[in-house]
N, C-alpha and C. Protein backbone atom coordinates (compact mmCIF):
# COMPACT_ATOMS: atom_id res chain seq x y z
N UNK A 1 5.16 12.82 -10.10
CA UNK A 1 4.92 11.41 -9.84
C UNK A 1 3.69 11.29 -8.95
N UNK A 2 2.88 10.21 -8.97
CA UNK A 2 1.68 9.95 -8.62
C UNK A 2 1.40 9.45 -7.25
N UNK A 3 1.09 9.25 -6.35
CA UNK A 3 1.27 7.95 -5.39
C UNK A 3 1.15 6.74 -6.01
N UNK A 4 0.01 6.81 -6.75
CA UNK A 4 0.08 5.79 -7.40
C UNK A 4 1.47 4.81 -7.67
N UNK A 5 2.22 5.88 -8.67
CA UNK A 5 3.00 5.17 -9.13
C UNK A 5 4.54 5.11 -7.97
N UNK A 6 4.82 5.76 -6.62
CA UNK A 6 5.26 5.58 -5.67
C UNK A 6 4.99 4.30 -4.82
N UNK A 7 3.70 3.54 -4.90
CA UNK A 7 3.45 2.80 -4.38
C UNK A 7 3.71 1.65 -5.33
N UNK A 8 3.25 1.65 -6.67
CA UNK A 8 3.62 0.17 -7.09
C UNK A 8 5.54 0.23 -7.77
N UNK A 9 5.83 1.29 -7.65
CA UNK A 9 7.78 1.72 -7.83
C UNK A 9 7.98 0.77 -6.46
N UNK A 10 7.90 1.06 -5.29
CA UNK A 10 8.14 0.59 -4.17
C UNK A 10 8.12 -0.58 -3.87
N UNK A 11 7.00 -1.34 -4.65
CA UNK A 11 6.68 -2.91 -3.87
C UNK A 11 7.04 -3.79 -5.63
N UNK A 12 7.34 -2.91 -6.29
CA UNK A 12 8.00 -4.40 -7.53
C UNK A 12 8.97 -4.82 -7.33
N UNK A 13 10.32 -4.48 -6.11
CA UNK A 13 10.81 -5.62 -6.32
C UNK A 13 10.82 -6.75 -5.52
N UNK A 14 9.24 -7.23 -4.71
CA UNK A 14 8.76 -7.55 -3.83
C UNK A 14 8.14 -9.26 -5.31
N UNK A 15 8.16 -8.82 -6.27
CA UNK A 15 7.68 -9.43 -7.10
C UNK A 15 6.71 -10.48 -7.10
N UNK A 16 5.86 -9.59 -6.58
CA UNK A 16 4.31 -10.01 -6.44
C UNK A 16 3.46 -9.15 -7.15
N UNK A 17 2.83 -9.49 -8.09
CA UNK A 17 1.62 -9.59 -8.98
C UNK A 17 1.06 -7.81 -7.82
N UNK A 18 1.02 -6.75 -8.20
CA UNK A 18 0.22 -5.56 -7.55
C UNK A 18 -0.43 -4.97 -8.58
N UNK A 19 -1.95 -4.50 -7.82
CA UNK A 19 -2.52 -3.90 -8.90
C UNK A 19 -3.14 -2.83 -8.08
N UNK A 20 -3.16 -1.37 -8.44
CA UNK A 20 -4.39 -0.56 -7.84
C UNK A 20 -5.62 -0.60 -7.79
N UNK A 21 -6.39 -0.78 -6.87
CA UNK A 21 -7.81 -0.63 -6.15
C UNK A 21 -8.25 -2.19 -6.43
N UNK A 22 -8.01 -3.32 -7.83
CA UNK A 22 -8.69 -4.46 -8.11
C UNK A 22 -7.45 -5.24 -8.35
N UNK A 23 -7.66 -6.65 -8.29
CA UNK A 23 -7.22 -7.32 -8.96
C UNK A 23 -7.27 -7.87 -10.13
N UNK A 24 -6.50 -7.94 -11.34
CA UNK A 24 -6.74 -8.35 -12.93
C UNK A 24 -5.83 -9.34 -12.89
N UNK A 25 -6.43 -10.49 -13.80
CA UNK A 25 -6.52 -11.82 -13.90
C UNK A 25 -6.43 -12.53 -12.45
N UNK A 26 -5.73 -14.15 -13.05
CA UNK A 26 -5.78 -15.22 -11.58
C UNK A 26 -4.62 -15.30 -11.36
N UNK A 27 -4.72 -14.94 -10.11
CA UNK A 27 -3.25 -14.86 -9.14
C UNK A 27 -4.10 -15.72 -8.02
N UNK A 28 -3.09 -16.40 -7.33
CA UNK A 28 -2.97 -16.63 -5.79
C UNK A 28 -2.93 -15.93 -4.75
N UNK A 29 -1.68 -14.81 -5.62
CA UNK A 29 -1.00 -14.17 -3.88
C UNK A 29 -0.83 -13.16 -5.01
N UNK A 30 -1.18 -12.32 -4.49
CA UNK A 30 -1.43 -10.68 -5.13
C UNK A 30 -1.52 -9.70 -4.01
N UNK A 31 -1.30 -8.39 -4.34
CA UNK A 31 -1.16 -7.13 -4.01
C UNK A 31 -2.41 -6.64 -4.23
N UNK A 32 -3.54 -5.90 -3.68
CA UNK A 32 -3.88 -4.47 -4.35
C UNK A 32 -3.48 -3.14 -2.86
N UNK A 33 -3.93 -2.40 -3.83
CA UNK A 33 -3.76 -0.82 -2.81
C UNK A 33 -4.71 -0.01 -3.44
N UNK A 34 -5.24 1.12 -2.97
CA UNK A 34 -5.43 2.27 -2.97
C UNK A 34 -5.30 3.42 -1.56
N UNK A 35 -5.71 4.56 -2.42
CA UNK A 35 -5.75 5.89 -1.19
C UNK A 35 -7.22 6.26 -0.98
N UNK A 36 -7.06 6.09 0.56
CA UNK A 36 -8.69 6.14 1.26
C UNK A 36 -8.31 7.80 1.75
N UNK A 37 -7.85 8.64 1.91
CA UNK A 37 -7.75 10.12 1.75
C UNK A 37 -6.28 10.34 1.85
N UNK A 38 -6.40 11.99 1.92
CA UNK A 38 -5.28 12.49 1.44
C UNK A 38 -5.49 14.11 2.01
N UNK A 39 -4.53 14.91 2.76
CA UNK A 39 -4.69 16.22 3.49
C UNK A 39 -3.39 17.11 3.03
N UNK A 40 -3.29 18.01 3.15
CA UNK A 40 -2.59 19.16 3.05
C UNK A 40 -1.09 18.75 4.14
N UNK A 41 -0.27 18.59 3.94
CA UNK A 41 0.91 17.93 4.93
C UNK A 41 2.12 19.35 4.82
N UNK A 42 2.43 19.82 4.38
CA UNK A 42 2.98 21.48 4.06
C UNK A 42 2.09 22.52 3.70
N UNK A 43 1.69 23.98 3.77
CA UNK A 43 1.27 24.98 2.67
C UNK A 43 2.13 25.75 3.22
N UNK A 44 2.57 27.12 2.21
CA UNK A 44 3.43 27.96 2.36
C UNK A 44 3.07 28.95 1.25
N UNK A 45 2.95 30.31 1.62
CA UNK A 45 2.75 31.34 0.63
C UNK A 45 1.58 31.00 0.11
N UNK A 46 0.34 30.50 1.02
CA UNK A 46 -1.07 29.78 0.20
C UNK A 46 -0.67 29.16 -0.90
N UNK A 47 0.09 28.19 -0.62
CA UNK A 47 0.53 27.09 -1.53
C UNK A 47 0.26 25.37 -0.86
N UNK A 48 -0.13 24.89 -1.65
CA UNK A 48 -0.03 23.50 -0.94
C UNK A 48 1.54 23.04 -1.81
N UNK A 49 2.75 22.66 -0.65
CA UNK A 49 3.90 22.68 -1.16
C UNK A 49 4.07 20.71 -0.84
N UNK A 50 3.57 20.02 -0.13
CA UNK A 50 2.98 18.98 0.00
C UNK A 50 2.15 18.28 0.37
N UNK A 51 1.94 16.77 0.26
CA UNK A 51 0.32 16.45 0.11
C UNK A 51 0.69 15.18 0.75
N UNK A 52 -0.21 14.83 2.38
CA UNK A 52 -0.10 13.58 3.15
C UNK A 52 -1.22 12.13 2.42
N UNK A 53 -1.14 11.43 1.90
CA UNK A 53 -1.75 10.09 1.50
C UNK A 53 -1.96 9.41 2.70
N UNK A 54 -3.09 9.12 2.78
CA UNK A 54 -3.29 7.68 3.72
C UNK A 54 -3.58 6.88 2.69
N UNK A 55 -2.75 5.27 2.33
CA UNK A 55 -3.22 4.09 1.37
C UNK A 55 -3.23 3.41 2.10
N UNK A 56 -4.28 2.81 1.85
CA UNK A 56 -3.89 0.70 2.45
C UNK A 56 -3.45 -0.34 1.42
N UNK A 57 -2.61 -0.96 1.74
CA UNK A 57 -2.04 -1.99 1.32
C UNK A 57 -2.71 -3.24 1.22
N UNK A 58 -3.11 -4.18 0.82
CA UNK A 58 -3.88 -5.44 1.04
C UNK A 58 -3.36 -6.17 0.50
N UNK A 59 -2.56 -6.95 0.98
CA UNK A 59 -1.90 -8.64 0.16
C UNK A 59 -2.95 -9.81 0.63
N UNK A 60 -3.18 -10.88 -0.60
CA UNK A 60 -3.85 -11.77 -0.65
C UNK A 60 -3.16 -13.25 -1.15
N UNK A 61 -3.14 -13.78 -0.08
CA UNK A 61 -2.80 -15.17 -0.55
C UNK A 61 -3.57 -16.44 0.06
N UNK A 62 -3.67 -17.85 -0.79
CA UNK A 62 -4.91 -19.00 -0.67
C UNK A 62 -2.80 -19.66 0.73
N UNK A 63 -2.03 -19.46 0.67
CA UNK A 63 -0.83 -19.99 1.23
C UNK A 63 -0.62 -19.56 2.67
N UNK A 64 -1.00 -20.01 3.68
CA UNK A 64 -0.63 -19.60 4.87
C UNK A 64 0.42 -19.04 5.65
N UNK A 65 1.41 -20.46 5.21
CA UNK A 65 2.85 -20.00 5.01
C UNK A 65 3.37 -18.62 4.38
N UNK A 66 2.95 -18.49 3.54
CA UNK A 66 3.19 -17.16 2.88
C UNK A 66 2.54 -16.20 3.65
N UNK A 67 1.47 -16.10 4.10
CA UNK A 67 0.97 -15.60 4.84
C UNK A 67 1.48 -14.20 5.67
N UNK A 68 1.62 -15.07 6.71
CA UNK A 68 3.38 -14.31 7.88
C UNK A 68 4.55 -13.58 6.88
N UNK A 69 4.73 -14.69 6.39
CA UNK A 69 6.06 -13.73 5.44
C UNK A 69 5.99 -12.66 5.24
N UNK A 70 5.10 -12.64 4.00
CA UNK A 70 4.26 -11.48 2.78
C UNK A 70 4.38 -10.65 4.12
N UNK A 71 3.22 -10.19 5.43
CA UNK A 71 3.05 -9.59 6.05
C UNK A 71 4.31 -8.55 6.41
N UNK A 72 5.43 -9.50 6.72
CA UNK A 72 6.89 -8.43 6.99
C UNK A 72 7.70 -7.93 5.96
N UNK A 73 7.64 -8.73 5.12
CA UNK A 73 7.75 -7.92 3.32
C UNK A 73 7.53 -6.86 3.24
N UNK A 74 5.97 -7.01 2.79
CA UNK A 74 5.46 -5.54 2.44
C UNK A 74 5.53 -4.66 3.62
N UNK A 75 5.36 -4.88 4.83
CA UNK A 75 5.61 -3.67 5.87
C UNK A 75 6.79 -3.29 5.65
N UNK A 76 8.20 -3.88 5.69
CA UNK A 76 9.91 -3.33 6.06
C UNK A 76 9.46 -2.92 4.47
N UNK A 77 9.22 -3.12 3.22
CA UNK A 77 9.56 -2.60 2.00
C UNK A 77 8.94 -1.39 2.30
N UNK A 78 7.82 -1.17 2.38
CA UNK A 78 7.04 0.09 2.56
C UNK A 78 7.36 1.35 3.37
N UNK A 79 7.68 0.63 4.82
CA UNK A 79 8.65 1.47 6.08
C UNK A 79 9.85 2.00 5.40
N UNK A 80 10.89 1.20 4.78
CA UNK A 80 11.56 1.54 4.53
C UNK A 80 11.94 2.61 3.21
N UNK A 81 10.86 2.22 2.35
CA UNK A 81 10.84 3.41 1.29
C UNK A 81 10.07 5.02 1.89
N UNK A 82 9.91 5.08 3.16
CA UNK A 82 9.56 6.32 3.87
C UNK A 82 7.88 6.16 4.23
N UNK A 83 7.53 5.23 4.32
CA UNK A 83 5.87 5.34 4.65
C UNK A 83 5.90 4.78 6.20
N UNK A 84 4.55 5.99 6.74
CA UNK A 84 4.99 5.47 8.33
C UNK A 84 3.26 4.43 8.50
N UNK A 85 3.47 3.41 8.85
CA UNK A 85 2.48 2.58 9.07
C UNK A 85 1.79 3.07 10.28
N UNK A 86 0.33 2.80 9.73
CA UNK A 86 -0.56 3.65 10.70
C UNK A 86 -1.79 2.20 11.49
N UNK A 87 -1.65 1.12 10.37
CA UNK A 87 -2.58 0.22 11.34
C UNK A 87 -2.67 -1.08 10.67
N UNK A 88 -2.85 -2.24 10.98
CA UNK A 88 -2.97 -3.46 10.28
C UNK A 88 -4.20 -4.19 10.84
N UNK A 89 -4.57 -5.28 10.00
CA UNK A 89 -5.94 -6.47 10.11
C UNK A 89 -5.66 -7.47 9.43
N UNK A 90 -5.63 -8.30 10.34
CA UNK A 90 -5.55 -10.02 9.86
C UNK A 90 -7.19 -10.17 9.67
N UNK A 91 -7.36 -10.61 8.51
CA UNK A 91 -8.41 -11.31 7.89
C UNK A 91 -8.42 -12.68 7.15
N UNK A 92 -9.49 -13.35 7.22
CA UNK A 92 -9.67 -14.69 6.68
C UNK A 92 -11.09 -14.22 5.79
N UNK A 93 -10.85 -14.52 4.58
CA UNK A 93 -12.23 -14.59 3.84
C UNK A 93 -12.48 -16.16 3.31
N UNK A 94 -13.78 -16.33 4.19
CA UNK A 94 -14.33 -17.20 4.14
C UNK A 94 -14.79 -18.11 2.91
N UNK A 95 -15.38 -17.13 2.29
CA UNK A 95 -16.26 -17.66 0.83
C UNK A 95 -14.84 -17.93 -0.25
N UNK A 96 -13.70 -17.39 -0.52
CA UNK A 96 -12.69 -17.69 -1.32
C UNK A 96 -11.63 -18.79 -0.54
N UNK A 97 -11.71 -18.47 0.85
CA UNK A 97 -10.79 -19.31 1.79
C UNK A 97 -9.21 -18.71 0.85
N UNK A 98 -9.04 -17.19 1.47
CA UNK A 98 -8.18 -16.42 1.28
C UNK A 98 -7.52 -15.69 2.46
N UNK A 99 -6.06 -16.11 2.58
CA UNK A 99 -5.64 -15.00 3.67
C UNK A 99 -5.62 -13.72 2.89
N UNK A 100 -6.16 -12.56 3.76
CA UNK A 100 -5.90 -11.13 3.48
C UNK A 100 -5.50 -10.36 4.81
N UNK A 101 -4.32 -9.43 4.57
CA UNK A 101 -4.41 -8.25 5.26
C UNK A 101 -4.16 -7.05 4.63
N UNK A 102 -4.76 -6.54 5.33
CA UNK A 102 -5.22 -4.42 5.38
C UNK A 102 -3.82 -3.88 6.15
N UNK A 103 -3.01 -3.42 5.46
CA UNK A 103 -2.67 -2.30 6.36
C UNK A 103 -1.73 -1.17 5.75
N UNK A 104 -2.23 -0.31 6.42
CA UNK A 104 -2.37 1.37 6.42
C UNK A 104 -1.00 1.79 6.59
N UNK A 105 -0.64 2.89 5.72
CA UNK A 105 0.16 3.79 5.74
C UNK A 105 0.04 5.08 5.24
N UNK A 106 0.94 6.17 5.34
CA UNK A 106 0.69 7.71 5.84
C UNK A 106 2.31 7.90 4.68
N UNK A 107 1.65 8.44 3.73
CA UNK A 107 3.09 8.97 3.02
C UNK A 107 2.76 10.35 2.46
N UNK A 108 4.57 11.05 2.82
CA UNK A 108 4.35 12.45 2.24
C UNK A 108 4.70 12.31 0.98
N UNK A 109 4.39 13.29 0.39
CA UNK A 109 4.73 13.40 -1.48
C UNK A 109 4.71 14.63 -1.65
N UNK A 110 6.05 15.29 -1.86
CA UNK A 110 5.90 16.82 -2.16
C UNK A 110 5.62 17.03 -4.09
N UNK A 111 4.66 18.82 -3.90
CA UNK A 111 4.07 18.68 -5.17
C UNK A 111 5.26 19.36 -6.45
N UNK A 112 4.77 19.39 -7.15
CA UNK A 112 5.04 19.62 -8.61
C UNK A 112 5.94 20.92 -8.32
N UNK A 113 5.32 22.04 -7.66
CA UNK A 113 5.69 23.30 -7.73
C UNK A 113 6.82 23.74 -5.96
N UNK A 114 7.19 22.09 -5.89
CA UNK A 114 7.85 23.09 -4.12
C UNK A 114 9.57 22.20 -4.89
């Protein structure tokens, strides 16, 4: 299994529109994510037996209200499926007049062969 697919397994039943790295079509209040690196988190017997992900999370919504919400959503969904949150950013984008936040988490994923 992928992170990839650990990360959008995790946040569908959050049932918000998620997409990796872009957003596809028009949504309001959408999801994206990707992984900004990734390190050696186990080796054993010169094996890499697991592999640490850093992703960020970014929810986007034009709803303020939603805003706050979304924010403790996706953190307790994420926390709770085993990702340890490493940092968050409240943002306002100006030119769309979009709430967005960034925030970071640290997940292990053991490999294929441990």
């Amino acid at each position: 299994m992928s992170i990839y697919s650990v990360v959008m397994d995790t946040l569908k039943p959050l049932n918000i529109p998620t997409f990796p790295i872009t957003k596809k079509g028009d949504h309001e209040t959408y999801i994206t994510f990707f992984q900004y690196d990734e390190a050696v988190a186990l080796a054993a017997d010169d094996e890499e037996k697991q592999t640490g992900y850093f992703i960020q999370v970014d929810f986007w919504t034009k709803d303020a209200l939603k805003y706050t919400d979304l924010s403790e959503k996706v953190k307790n969904t994420l926390t709770a499926a085993g990702f340890s949150k490493k940092g968050a950013a409240d943002l306002y984008e100006q030119d769309t007049q979009i709430y967005h936040k960034g925030l970071r988490f640290y997940y292990v994923l053991k490999t294929k062969n441990s």
